[in-house]
PDB file of N, CA and C in Angstrom:
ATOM      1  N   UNK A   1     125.531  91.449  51.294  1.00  0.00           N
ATOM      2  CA  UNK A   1     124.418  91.975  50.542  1.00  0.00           C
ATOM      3  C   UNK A   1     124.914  93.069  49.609  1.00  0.00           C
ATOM      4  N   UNK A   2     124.396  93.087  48.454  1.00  0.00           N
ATOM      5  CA  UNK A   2     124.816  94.132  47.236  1.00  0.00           C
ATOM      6  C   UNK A   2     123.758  95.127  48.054  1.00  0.00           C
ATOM      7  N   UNK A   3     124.690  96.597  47.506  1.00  0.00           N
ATOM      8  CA  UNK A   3     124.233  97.913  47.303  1.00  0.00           C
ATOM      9  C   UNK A   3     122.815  97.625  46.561  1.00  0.00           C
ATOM     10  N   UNK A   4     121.758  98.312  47.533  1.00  0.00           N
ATOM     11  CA  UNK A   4     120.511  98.385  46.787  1.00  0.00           C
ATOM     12  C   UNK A   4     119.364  97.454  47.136  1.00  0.00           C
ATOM     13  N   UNK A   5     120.369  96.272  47.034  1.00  0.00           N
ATOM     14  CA  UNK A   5     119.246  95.370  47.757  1.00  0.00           C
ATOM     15  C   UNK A   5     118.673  95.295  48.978  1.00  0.00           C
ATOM     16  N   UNK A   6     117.084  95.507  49.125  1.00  0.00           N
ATOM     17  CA  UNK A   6     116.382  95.368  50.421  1.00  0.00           C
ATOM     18  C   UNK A   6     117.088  93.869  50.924  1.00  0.00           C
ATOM     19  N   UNK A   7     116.992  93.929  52.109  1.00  0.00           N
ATOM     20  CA  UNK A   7     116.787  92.464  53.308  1.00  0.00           C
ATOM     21  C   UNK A   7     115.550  92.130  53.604  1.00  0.00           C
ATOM     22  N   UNK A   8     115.771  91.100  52.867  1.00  0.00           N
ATOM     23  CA  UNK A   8     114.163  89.949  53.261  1.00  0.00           C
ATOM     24  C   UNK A   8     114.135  89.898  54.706  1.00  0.00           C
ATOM     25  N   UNK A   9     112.535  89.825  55.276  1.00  0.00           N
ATOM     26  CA  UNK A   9     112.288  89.826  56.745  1.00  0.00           C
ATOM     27  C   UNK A   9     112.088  88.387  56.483  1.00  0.00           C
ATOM     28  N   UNK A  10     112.913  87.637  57.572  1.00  0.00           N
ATOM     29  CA  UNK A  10     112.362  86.105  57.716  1.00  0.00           C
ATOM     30  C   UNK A  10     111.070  85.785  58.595  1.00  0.00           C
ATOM     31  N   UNK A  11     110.935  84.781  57.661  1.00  0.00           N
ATOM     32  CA  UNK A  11     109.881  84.757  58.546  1.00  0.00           C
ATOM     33  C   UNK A  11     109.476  83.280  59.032  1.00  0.00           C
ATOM     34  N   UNK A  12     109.224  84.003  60.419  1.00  0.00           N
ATOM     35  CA  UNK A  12     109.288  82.676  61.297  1.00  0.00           C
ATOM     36  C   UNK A  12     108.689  81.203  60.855  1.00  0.00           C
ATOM     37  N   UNK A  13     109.276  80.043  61.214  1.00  0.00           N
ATOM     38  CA  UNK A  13     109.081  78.694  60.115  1.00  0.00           C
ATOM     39  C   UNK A  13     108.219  78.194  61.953  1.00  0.00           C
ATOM     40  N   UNK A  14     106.704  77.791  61.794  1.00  0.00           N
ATOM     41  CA  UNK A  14     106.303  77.247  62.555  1.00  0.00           C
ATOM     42  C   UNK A  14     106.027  75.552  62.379  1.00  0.00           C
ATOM     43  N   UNK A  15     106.757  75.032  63.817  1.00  0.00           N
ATOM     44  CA  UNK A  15     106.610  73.623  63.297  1.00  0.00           C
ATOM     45  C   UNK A  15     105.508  72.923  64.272  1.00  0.00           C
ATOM     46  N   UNK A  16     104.721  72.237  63.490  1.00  0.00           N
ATOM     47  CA  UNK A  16     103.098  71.540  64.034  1.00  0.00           C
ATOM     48  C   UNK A  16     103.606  69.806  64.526  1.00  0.00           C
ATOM     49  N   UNK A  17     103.870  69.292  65.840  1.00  0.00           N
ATOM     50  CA  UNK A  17     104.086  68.193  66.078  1.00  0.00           C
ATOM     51  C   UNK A  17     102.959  67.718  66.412  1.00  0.00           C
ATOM     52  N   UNK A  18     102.194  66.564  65.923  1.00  0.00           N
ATOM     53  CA  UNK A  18     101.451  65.960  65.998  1.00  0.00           C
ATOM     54  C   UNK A  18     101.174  64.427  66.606  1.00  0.00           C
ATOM     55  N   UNK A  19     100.325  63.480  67.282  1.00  0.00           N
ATOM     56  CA  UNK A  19     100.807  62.348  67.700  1.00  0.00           C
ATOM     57  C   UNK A  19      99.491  61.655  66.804  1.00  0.00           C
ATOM     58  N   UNK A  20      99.772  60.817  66.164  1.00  0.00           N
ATOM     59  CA  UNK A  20      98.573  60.052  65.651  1.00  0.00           C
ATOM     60  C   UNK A  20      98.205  59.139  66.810  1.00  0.00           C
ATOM     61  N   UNK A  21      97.398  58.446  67.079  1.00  0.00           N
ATOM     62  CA  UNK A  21      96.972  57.341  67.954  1.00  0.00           C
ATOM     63  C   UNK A  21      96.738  56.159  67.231  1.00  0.00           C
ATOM     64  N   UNK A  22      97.469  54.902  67.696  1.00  0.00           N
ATOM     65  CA  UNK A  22      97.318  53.832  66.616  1.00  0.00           C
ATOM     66  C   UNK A  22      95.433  53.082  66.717  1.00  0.00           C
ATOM     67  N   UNK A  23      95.389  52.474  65.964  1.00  0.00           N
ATOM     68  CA  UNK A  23      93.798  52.312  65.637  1.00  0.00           C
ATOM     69  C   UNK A  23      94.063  50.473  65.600  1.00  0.00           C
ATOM     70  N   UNK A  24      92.881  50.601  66.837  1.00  0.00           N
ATOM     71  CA  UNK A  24      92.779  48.888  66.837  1.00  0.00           C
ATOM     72  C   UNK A  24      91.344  48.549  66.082  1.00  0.00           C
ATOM     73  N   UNK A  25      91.901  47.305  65.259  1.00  0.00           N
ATOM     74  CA  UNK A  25      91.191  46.550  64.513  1.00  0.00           C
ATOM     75  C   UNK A  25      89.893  45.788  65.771  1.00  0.00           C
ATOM     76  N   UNK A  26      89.083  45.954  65.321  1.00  0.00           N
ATOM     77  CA  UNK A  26      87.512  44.616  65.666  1.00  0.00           C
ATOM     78  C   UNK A  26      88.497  43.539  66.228  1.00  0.00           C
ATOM     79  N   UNK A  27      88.336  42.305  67.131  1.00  0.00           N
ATOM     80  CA  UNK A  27      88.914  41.094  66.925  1.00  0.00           C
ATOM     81  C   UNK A  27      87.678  40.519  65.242  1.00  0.00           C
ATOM     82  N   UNK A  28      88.149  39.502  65.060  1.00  0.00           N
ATOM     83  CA  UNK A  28      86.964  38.624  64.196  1.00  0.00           C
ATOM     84  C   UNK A  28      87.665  36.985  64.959  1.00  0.00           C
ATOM     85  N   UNK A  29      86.125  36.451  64.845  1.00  0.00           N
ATOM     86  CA  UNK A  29      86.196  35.037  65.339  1.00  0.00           C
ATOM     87  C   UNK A  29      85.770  33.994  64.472  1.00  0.00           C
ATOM     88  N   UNK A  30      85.559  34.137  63.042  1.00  0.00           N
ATOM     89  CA  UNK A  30      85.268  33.483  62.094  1.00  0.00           C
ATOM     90  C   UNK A  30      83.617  33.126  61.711  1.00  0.00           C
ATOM     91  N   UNK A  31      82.963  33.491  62.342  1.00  0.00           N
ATOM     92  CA  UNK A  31      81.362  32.780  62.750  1.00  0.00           C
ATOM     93  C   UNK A  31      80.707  33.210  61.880  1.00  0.00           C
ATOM     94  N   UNK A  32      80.265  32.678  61.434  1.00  0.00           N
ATOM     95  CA  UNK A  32      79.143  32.464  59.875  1.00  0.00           C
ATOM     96  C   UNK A  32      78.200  34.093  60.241  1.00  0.00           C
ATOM     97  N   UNK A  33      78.084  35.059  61.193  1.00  0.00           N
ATOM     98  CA  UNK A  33      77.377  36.296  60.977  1.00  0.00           C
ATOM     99  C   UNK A  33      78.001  37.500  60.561  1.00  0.00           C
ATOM    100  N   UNK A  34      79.549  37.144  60.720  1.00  0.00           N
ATOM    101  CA  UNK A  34      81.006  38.203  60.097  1.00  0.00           C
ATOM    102  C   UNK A  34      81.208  38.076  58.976  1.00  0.00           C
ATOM    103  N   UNK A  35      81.315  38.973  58.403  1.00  0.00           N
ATOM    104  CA  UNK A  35      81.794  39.655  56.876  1.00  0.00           C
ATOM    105  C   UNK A  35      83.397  39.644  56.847  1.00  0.00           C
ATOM    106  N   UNK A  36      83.594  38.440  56.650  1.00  0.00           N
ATOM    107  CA  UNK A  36      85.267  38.431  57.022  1.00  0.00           C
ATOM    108  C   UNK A  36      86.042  38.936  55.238  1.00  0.00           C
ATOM    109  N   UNK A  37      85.533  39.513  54.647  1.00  0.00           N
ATOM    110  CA  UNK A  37      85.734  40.287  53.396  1.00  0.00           C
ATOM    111  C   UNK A  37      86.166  41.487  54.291  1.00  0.00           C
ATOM    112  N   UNK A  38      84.730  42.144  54.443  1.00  0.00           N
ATOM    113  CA  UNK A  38      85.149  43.908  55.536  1.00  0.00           C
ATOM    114  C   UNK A  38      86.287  43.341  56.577  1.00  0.00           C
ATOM    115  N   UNK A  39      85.947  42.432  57.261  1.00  0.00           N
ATOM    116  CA  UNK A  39      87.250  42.555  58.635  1.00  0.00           C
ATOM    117  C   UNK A  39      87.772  42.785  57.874  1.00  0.00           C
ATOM    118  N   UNK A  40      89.133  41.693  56.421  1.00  0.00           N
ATOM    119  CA  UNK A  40      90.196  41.641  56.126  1.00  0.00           C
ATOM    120  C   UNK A  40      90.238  43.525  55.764  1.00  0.00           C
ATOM    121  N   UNK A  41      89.713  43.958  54.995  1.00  0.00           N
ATOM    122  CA  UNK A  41      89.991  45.320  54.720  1.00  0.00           C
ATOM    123  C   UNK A  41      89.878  46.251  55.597  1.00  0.00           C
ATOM    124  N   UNK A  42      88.877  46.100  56.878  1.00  0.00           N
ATOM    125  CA  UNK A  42      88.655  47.153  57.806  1.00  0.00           C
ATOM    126  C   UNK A  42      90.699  46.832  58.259  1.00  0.00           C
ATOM    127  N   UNK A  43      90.753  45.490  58.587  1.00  0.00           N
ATOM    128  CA  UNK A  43      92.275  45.145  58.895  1.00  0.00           C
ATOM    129  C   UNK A  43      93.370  45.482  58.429  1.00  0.00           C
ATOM    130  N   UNK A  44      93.561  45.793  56.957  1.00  0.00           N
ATOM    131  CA  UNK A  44      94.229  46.229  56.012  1.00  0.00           C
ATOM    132  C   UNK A  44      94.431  47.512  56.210  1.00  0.00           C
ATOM    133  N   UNK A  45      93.428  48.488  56.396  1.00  0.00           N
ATOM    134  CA  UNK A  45      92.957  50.041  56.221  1.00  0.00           C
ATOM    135  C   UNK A  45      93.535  50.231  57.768  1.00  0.00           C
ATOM    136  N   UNK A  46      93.728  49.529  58.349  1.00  0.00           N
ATOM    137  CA  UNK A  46      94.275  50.112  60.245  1.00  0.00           C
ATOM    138  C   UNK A  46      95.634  49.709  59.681  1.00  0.00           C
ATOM    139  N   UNK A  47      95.746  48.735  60.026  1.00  0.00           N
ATOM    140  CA  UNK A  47      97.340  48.582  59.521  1.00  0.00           C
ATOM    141  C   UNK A  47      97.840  49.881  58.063  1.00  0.00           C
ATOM    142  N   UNK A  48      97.390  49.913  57.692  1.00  0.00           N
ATOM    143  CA  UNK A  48      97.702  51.096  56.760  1.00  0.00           C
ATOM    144  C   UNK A  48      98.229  52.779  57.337  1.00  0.00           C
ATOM    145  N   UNK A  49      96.770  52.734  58.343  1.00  0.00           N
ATOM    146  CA  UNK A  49      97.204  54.028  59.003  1.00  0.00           C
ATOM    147  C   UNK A  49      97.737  54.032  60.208  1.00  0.00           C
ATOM    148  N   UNK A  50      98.237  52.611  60.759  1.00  0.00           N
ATOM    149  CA  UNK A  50      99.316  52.449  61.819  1.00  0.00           C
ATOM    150  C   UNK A  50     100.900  52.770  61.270  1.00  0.00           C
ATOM    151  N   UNK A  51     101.061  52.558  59.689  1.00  0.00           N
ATOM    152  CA  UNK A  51     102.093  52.767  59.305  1.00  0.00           C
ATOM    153  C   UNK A  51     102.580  50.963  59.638  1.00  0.00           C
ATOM    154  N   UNK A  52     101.653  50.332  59.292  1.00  0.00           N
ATOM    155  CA  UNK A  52     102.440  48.743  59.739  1.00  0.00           C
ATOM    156  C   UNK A  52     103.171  47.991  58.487  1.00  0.00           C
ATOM    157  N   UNK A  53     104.345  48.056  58.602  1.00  0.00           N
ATOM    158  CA  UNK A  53     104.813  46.919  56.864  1.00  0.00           C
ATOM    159  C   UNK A  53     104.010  45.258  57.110  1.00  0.00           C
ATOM    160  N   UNK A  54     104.346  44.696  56.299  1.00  0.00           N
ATOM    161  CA  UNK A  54     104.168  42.910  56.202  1.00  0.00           C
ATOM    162  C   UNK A  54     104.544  42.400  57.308  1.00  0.00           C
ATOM    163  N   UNK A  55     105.265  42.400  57.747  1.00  0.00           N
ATOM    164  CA  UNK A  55     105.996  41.935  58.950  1.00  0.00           C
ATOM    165  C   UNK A  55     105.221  42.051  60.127  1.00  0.00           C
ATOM    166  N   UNK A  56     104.620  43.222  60.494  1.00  0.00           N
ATOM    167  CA  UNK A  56     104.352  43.946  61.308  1.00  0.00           C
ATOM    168  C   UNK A  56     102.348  43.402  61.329  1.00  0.00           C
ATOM    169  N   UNK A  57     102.369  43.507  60.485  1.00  0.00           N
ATOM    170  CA  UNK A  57     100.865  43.123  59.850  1.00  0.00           C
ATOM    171  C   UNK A  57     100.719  41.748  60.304  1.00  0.00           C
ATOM    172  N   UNK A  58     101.654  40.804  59.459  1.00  0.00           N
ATOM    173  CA  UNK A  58     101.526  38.960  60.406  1.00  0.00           C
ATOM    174  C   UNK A  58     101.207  39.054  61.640  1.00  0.00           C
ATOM    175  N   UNK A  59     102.898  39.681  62.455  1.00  0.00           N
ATOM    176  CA  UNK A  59     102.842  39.663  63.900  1.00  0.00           C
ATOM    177  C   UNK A  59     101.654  39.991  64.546  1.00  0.00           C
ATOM    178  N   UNK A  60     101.159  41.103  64.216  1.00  0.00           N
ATOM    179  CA  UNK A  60      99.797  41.918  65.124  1.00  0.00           C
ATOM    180  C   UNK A  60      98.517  40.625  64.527  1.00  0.00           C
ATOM    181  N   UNK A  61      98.578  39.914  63.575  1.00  0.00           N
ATOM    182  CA  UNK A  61      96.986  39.748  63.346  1.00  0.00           C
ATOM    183  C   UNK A  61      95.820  38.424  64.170  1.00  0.00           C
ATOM    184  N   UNK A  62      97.249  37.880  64.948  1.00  0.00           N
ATOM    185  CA  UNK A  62      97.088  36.948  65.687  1.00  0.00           C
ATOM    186  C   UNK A  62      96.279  37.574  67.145  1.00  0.00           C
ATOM    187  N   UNK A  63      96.425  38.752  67.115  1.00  0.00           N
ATOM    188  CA  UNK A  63      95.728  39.245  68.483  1.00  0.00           C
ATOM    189  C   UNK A  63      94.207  39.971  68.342  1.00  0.00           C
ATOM    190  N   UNK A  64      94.609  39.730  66.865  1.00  0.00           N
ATOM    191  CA  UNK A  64      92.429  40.311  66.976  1.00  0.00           C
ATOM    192  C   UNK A  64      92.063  39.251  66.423  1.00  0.00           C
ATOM    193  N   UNK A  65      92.166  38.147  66.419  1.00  0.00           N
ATOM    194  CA  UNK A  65      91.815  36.992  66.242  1.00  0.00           C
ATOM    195  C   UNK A  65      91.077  36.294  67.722  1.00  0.00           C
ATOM    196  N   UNK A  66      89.893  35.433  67.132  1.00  0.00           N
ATOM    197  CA  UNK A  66      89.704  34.963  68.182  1.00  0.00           C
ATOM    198  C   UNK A  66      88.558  33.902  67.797  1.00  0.00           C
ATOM    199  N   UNK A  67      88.667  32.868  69.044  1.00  0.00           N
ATOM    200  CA  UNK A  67      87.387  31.545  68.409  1.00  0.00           C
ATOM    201  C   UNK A  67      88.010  30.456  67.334  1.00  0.00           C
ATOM    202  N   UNK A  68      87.072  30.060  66.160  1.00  0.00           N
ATOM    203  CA  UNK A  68      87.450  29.384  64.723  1.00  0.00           C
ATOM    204  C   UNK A  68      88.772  30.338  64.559  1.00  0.00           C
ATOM    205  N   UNK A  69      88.179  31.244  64.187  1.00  0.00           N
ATOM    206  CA  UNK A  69      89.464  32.229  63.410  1.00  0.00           C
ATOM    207  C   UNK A  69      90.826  31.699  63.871  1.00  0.00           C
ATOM    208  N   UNK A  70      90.789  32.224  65.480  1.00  0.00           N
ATOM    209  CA  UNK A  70      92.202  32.030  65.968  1.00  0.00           C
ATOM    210  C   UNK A  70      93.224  30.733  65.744  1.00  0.00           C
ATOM    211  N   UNK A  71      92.024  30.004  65.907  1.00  0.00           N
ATOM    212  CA  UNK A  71      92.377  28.436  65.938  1.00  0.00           C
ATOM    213  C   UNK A  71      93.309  27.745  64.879  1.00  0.00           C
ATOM    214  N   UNK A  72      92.415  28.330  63.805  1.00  0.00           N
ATOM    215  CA  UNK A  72      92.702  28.306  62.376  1.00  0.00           C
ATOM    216  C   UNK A  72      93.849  28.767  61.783  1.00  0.00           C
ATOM    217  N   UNK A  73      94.533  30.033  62.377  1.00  0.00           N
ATOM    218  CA  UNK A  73      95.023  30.515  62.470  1.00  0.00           C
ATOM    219  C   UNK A  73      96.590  30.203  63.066  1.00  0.00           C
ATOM    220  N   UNK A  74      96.520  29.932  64.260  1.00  0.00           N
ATOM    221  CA  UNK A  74      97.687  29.064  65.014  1.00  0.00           C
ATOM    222  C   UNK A  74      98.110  27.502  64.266  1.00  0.00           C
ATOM    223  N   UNK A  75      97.166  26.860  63.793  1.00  0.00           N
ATOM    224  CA  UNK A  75      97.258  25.629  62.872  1.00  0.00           C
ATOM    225  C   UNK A  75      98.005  26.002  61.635  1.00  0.00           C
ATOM    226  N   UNK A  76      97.815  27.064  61.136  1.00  0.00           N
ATOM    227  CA  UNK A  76      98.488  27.097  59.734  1.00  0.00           C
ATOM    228  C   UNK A  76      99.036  28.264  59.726  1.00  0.00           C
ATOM    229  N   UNK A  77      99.771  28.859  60.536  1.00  0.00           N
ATOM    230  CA  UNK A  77     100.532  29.821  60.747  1.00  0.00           C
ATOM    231  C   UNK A  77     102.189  29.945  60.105  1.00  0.00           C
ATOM    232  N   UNK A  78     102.791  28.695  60.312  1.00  0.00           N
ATOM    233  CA  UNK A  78     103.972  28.217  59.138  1.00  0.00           C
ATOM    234  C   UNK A  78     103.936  28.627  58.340  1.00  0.00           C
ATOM    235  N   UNK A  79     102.632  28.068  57.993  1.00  0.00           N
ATOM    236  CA  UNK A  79     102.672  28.523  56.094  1.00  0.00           C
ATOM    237  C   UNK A  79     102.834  30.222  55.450  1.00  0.00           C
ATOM    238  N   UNK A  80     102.453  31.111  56.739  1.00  0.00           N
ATOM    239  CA  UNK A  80     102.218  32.403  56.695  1.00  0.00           C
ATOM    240  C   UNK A  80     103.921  32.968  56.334  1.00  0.00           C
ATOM    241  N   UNK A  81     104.829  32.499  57.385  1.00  0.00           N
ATOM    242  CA  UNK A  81     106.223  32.829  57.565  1.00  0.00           C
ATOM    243  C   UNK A  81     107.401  32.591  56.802  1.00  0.00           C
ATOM    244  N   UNK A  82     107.814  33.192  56.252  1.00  0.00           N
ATOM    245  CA  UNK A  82     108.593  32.940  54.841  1.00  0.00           C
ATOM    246  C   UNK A  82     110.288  33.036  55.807  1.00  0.00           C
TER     247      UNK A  82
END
């Protein structure tokens, strides 16, 4: 330290650890009274704040599936997987 100059008081660096909790999606079962517009986005918007990539998004979407949906789903699932 140069002549003259005060010493900065440090100051203490507080660190905030936090745990998010992951957020499960509705299942949807395809049935003509579901807004399968909102599911896909309510679906989109969880996976978003799960932190889920593409990958991650396929894998999981088979489990809130259920009924038509699922069915539908397992039938043309190939086509999903690149």
């Amino acid at each position: 330290m140069v002549e003259g100059d005060t010493e900065a008081k440090a100051t203490p660096h507080r660190l905030y650890v936090t745990y998010q909790l992951p957020r499960e999606p509705c299942s949807f079962s395809g049935l003509n009274t579901e807004d399968a517009e909102k599911r896909k986005n309510d679906y989109e918007r969880i996976a978003n704040y799960n932190h889920w990539d593409d990958s991650v998004r396929l894998a999981n979407v088979v489990f809130y599936l259920s009924r038509t949906a699922r069915l539908w789903f397992v039938n043309n699932e190939n086509q999903f997987k690149n």
